[in-house]
C-alpha atoms as a PDB file:
ATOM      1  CA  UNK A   1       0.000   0.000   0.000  1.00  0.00           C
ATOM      2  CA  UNK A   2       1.305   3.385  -0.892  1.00  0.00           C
ATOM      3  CA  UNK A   3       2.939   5.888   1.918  1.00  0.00           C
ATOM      4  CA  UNK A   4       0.487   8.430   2.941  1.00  0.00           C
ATOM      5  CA  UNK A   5       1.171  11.966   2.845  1.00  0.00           C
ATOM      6  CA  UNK A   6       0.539  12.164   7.045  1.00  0.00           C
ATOM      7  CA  UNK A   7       2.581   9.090   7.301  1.00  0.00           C
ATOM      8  CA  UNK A   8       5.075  11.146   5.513  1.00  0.00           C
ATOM      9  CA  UNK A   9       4.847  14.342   7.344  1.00  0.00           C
ATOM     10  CA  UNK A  10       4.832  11.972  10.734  1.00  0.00           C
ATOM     11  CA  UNK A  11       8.416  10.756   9.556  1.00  0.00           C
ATOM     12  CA  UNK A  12       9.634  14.197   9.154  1.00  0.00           C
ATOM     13  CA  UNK A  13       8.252  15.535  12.720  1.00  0.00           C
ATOM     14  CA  UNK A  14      10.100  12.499  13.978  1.00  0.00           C
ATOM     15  CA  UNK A  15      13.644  13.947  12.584  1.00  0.00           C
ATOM     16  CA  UNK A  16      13.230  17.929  13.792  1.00  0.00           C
ATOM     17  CA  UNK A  17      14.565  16.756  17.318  1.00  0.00           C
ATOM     18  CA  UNK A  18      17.753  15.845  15.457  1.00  0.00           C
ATOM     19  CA  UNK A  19      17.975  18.769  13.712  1.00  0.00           C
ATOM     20  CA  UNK A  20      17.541  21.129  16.159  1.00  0.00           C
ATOM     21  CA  UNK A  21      20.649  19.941  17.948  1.00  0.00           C
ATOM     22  CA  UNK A  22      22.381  21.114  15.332  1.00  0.00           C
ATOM     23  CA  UNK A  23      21.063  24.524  15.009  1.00  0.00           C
ATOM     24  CA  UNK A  24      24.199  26.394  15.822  1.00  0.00           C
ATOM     25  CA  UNK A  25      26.301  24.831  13.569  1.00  0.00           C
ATOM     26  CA  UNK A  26      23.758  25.411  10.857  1.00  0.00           C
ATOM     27  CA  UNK A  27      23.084  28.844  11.290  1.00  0.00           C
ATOM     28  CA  UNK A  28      26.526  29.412  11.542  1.00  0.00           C
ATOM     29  CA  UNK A  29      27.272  27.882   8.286  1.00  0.00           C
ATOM     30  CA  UNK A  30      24.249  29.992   6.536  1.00  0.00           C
ATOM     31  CA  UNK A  31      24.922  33.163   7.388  1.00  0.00           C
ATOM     32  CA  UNK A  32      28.443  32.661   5.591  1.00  0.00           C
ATOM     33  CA  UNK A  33      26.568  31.442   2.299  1.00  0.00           C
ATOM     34  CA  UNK A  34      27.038  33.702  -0.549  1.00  0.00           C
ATOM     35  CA  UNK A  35      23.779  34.773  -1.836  1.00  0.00           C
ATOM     36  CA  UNK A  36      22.082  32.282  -4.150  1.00  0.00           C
ATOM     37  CA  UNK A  37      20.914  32.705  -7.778  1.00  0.00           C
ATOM     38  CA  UNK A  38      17.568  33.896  -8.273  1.00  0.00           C
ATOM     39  CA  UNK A  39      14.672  31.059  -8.804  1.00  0.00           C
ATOM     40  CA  UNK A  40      12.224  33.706 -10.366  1.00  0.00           C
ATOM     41  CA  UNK A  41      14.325  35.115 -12.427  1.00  0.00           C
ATOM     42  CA  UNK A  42      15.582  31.847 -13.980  1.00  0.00           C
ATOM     43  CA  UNK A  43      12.160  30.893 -14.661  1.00  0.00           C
ATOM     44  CA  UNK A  44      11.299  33.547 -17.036  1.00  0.00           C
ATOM     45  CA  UNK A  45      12.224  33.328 -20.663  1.00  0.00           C
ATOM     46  CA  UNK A  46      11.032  33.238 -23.778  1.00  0.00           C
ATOM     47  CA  UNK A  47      11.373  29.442 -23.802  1.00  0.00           C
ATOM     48  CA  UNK A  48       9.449  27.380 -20.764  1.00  0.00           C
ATOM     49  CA  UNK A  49      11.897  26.517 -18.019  1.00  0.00           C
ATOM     50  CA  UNK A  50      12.760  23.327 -17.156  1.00  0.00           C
ATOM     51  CA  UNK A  51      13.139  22.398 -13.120  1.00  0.00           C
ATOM     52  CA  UNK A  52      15.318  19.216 -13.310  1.00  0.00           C
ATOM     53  CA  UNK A  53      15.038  16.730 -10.412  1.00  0.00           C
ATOM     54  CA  UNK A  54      17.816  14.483  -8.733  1.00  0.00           C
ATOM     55  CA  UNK A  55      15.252  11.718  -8.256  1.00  0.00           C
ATOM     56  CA  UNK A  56      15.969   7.843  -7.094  1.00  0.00           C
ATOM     57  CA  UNK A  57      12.722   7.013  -6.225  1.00  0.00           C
ATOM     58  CA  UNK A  58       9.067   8.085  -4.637  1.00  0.00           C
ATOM     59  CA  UNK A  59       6.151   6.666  -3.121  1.00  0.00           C
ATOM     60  CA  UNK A  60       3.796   6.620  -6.235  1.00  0.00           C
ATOM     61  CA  UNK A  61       7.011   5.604  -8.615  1.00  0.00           C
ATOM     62  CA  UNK A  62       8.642   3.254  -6.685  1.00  0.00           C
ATOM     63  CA  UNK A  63      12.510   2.593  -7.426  1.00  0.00           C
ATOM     64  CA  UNK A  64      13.459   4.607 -10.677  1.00  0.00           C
ATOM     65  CA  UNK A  65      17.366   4.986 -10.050  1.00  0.00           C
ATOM     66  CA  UNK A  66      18.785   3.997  -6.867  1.00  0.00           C
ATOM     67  CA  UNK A  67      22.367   4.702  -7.833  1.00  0.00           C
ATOM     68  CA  UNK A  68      22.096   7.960  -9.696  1.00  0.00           C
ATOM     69  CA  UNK A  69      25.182  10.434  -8.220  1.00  0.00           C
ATOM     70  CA  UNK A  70      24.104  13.937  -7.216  1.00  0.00           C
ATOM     71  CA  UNK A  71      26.921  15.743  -8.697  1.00  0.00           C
ATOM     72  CA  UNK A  72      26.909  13.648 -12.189  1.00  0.00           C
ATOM     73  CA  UNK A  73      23.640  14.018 -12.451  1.00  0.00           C
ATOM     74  CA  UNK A  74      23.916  17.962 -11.610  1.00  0.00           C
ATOM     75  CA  UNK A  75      26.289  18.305 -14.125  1.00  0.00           C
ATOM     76  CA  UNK A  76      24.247  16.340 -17.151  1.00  0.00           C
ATOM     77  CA  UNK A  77      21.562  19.003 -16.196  1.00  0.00           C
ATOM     78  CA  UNK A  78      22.847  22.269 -16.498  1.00  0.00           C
ATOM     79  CA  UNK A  79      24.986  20.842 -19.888  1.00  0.00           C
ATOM     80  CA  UNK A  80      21.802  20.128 -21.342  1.00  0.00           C
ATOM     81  CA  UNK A  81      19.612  23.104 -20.578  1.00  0.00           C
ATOM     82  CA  UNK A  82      18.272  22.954 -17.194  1.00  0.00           C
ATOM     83  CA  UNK A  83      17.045  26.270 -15.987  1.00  0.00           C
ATOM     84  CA  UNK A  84      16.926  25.054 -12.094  1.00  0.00           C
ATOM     85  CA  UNK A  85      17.603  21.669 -10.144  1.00  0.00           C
ATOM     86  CA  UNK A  86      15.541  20.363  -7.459  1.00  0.00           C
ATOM     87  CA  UNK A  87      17.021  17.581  -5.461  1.00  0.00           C
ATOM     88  CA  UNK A  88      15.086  15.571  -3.264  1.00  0.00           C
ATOM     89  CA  UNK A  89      16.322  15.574   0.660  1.00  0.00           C
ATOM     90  CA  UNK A  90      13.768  13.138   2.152  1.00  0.00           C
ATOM     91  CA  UNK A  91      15.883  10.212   2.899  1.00  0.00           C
ATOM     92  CA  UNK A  92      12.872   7.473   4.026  1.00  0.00           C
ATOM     93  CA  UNK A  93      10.151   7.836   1.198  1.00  0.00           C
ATOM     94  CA  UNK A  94      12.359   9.374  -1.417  1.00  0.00           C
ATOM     95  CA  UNK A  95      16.116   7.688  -1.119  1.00  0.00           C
ATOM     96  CA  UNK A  96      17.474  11.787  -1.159  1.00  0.00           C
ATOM     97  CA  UNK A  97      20.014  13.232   1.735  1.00  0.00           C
ATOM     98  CA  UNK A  98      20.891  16.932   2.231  1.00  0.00           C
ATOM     99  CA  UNK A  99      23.876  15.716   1.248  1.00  0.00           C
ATOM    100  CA  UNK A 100      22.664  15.518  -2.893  1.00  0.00           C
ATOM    101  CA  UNK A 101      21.949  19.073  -2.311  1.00  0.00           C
ATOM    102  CA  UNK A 102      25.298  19.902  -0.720  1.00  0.00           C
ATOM    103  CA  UNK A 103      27.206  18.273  -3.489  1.00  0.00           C
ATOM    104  CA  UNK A 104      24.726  19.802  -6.111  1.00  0.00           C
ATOM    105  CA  UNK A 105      25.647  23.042  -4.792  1.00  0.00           C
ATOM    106  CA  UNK A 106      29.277  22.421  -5.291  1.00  0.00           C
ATOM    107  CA  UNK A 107      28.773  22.199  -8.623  1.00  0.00           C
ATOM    108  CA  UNK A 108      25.773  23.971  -9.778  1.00  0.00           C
ATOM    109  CA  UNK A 109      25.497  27.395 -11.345  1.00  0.00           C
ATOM    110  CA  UNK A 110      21.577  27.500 -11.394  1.00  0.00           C
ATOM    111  CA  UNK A 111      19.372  28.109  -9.216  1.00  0.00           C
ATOM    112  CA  UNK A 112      18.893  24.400  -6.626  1.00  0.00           C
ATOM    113  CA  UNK A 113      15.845  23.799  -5.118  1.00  0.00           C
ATOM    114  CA  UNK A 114      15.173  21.981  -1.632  1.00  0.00           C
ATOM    115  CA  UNK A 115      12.169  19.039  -2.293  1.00  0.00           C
ATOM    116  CA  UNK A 116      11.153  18.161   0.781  1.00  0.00           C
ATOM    117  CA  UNK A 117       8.557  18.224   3.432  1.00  0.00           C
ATOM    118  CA  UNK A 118       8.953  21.408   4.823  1.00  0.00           C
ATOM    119  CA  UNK A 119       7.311  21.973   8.228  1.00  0.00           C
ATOM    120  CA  UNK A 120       9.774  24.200  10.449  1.00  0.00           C
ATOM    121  CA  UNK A 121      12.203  27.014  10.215  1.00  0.00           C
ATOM    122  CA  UNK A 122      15.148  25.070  10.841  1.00  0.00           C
ATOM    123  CA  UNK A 123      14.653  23.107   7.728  1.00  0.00           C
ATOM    124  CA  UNK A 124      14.956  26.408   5.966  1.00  0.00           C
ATOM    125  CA  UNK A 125      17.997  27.226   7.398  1.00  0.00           C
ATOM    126  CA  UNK A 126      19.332  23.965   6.271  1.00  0.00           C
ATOM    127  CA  UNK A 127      18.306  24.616   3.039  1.00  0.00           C
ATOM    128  CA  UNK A 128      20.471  27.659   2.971  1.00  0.00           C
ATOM    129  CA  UNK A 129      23.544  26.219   5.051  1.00  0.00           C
ATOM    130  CA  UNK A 130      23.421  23.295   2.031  1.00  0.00           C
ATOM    131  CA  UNK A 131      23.694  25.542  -0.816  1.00  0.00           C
ATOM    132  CA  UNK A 132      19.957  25.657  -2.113  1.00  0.00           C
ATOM    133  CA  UNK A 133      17.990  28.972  -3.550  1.00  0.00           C
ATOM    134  CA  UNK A 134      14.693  28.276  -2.843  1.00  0.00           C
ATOM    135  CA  UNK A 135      12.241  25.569  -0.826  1.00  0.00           C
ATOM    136  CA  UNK A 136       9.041  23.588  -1.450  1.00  0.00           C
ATOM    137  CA  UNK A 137       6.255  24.698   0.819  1.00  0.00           C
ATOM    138  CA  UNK A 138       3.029  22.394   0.494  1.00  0.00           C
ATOM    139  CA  UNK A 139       0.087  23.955   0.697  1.00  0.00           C
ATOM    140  CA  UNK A 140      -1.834  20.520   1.551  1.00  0.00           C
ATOM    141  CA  UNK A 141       0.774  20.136   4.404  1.00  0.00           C
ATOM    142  CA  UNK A 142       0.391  23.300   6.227  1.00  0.00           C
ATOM    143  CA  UNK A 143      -1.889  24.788   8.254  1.00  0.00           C
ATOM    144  CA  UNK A 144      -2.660  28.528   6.898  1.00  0.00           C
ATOM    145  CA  UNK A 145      -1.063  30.594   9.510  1.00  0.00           C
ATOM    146  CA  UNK A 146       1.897  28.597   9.591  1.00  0.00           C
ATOM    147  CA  UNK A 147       2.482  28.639   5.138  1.00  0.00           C
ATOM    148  CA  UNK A 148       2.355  32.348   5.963  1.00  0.00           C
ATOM    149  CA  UNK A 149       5.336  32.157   8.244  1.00  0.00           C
ATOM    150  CA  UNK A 150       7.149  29.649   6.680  1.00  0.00           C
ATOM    151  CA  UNK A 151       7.176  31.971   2.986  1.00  0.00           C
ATOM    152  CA  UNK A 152       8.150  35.133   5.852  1.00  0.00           C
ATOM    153  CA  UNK A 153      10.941  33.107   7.577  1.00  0.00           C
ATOM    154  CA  UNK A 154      12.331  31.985   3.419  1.00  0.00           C
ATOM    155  CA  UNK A 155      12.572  35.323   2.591  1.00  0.00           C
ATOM    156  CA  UNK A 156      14.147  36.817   5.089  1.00  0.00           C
ATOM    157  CA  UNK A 157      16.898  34.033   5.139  1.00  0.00           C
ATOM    158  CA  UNK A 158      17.196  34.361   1.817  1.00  0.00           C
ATOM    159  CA  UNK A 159      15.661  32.377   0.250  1.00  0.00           C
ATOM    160  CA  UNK A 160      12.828  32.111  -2.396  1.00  0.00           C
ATOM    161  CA  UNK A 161       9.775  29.676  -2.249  1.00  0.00           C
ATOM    162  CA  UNK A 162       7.917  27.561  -4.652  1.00  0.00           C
ATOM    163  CA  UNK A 163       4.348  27.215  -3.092  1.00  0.00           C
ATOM    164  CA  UNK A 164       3.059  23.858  -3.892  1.00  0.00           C
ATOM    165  CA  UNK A 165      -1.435  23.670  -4.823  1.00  0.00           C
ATOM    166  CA  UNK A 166      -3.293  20.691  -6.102  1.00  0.00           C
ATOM    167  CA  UNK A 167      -7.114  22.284  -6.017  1.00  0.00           C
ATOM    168  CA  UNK A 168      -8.664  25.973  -6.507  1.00  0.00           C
ATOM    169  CA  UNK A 169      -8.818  26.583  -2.906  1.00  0.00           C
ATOM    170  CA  UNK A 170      -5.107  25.685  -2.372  1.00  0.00           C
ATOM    171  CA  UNK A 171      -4.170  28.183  -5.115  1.00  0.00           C
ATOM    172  CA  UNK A 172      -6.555  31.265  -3.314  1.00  0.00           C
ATOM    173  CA  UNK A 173      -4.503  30.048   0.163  1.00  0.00           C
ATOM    174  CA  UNK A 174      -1.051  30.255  -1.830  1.00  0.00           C
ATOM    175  CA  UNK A 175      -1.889  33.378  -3.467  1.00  0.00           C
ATOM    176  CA  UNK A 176      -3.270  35.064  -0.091  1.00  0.00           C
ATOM    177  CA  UNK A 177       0.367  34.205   1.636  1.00  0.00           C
ATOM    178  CA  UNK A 178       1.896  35.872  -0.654  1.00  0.00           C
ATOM    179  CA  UNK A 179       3.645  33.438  -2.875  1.00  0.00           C
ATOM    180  CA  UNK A 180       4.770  34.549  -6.452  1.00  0.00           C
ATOM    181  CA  UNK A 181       5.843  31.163  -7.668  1.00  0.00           C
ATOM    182  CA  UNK A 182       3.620  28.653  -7.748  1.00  0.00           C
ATOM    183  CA  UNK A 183       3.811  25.333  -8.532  1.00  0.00           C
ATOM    184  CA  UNK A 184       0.992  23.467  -9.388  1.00  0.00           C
ATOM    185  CA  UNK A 185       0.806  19.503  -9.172  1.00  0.00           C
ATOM    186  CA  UNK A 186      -1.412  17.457 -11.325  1.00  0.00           C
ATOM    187  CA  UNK A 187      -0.842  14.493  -8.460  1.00  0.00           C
ATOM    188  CA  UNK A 188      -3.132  14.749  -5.861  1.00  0.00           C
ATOM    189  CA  UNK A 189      -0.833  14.162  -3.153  1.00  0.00           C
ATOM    190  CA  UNK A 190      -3.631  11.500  -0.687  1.00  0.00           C
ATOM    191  CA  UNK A 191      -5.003   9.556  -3.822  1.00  0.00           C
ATOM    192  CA  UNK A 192      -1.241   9.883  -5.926  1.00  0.00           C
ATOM    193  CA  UNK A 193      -4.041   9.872  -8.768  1.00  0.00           C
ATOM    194  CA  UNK A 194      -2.869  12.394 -11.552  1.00  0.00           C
ATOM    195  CA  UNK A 195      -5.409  14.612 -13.608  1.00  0.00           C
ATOM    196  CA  UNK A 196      -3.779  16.850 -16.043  1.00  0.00           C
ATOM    197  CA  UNK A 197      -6.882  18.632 -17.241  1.00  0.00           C
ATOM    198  CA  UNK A 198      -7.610  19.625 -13.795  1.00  0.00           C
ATOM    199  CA  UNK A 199      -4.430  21.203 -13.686  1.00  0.00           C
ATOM    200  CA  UNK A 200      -3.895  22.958 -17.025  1.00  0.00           C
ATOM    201  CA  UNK A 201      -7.170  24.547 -15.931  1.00  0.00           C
ATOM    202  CA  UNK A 202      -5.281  25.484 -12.330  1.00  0.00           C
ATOM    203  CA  UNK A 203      -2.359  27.071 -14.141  1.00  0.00           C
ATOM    204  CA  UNK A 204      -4.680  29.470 -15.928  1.00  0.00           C
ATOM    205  CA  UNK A 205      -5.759  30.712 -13.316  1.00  0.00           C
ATOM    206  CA  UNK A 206      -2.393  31.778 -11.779  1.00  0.00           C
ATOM    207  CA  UNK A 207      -2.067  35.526 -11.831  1.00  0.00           C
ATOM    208  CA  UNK A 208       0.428  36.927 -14.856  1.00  0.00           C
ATOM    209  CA  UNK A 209       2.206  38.771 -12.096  1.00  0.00           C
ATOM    210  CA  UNK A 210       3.486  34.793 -10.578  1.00  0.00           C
ATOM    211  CA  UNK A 211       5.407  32.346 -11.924  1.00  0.00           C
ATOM    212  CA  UNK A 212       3.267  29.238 -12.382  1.00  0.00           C
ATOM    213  CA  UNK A 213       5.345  25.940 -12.320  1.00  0.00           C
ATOM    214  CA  UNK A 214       3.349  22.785 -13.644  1.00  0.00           C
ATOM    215  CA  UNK A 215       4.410  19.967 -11.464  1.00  0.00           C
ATOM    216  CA  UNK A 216       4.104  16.227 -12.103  1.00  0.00           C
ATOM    217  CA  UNK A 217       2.772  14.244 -15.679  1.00  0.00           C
ATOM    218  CA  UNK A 218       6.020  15.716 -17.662  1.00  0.00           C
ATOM    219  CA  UNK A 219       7.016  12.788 -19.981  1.00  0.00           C
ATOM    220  CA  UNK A 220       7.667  14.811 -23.079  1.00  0.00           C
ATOM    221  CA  UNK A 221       7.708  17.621 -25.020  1.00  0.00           C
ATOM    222  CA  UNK A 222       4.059  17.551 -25.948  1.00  0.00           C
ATOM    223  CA  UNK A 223       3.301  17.261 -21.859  1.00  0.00           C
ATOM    224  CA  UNK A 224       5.553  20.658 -21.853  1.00  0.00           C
ATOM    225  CA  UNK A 225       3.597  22.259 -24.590  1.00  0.00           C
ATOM    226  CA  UNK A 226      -0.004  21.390 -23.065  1.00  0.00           C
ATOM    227  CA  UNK A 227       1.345  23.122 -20.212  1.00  0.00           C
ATOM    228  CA  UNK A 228       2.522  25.557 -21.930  1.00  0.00           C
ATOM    229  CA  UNK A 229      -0.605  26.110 -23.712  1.00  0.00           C
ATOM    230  CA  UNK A 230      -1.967  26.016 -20.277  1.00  0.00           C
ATOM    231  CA  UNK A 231       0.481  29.479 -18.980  1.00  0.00           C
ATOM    232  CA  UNK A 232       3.017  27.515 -17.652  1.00  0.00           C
ATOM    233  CA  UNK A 233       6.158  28.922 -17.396  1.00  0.00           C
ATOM    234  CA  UNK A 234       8.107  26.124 -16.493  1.00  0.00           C
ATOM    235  CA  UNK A 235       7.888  22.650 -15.850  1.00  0.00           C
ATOM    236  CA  UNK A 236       9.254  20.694 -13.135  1.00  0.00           C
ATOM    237  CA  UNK A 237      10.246  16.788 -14.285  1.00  0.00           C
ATOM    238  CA  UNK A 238      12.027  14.448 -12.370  1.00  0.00           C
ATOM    239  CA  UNK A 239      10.993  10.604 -12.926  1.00  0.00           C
ATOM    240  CA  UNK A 240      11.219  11.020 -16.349  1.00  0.00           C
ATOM    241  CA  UNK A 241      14.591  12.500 -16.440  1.00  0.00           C
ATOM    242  CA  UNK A 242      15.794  10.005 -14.055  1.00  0.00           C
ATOM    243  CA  UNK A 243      14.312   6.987 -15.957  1.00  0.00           C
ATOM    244  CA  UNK A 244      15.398   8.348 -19.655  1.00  0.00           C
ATOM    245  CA  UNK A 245      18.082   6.113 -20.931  1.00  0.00           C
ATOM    246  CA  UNK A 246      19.611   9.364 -22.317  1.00  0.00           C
ATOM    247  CA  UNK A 247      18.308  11.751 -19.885  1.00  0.00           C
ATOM    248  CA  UNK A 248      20.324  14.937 -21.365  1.00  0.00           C
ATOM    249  CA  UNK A 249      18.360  14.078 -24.712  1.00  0.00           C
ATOM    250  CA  UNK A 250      15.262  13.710 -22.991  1.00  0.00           C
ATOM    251  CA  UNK A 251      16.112  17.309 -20.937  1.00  0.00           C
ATOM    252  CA  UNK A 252      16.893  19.356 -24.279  1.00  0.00           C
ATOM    253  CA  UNK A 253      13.423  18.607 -25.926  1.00  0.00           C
ATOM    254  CA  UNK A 254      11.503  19.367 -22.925  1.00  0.00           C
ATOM    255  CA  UNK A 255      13.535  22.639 -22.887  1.00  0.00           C
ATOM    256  CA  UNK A 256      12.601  23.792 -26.333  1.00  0.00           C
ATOM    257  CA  UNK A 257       9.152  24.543 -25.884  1.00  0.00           C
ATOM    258  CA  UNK A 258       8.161  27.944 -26.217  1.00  0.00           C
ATOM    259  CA  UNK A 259       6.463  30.020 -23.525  1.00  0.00           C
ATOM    260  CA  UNK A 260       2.744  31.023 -24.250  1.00  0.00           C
ATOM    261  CA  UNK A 261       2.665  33.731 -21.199  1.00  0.00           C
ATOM    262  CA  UNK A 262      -1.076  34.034 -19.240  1.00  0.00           C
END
């Protein structure tokens, strides 16, 4: 039976004791981080960005690529046109480490982005400490009051946010924090069911003045145009890319689509 997403957020409760024992060394080591690049602005172009994931597995994929190497991988992506990386930090459900993202960072020159399951300050601050320019913040995952504080807290460490929505109301909750990119998921995140029509109409509906990220469903370059046709301007793929027997091939088609704007 698949992991639930509140058997997922359990497991990452259960590791903030850890991390908080650590908090002086962390803070420490972000507040002598150069500033990152910006996530925003590498998502606008004339061409539909492409958000490339370091990906070994997940709950509704199973095992994709246990032994794919943060830092080749890294370096496959920004040869062959990736606007941004995310790398995947949750260690149970998804096989990731903050370690991928500290080697990423050693290497990248594009924007990284922290995937995980973001419930408390300190995980932000790791974020930065590891070299990453922007976090995932889940909408489904987080009470309203505390998605506002969260987006604050990113800010003002430096940080940018890609605010995660499934359904309309998600989106109004994600717009009324404040978030200006946001990334909309065709898998519902407590069925893992995926309905792309339901999000192409989502994306619309993300103001011109926000970036709108369609998450989830990306095989191909015809999955990047729909979206595009949709107002997506940019796409973020990862068990695709990590399944592709020649994933830099795979990456420079889905990178060639051209933006439609909202």
């Amino acid at each position: 039976m698949a992991v639930s997403l509140a058997q997922i957020l359990s497991s990452t409760r259960r590791e903030l004791p850890s991390l908080r024992a650590r908090r002086g060394a962390l803070e420490r080591e972000a507040a002598i981080r150069p500033p990152p690049p910006s996530l925003r602005g590498a998502l606008r172009g004339e061409r539909v960005a492409v958000i490339a994931e370091v990906k070994r597995r997940s709950p509704s994929a199973g095992v994709i690529r246990p032994d794919l190497d943060p830092l080749e991988r890294t370096a496959l992506y920004a040869r062959h046109g990736a606007a941004a990386i995310s790398v995947l930090t949750d260690r149970l459900h998804f096989g990731g480490s903050i370690d991928d993202l500290r080697a990423a960072a050693s290497l990248a020159a594009v924007p990284l982005l922290r995937k995980d399951f973001i419930l408390d300050e300190l995980q932000i601050v790791e974020a930065r400490a590891a070299g990453a320019a922007a976090v995932l913040l889940i909408v489904r995952a987080l009470p309203p009051e505390r998605l506002q504080a969260l987006l604050v807290f990113t800010r003002a460490a430096g940080l940018e946010a890609l605010v995660e929505v499934h359904t309309g109301a998600e989106l109004e909750g994600a717009l009324h924090a404040g978030a200006d990119i946001i990334g909309v998921n065709s898998r519902d995140l407590a069925s893992f069911r995926i309905d792309v029509p339901a999000a192409c109409e989502l994306l619309a509906r993300v103001p011109g003045d926000r970036i709108a990220v369609a998450e989830s469903g990306m095989h191909g370059a015809e999955d990047v145009r729909r979206a595009a046709a949709a107002g997506a301007d940019a796409v973020l793929v990862g068990t695709a890319l990590s399944a592709a027997p020649d994933p830099g091939e795979l990456l420079q088609q889905l990178a060639g689509v051209a933006r439609r704007g909202r």
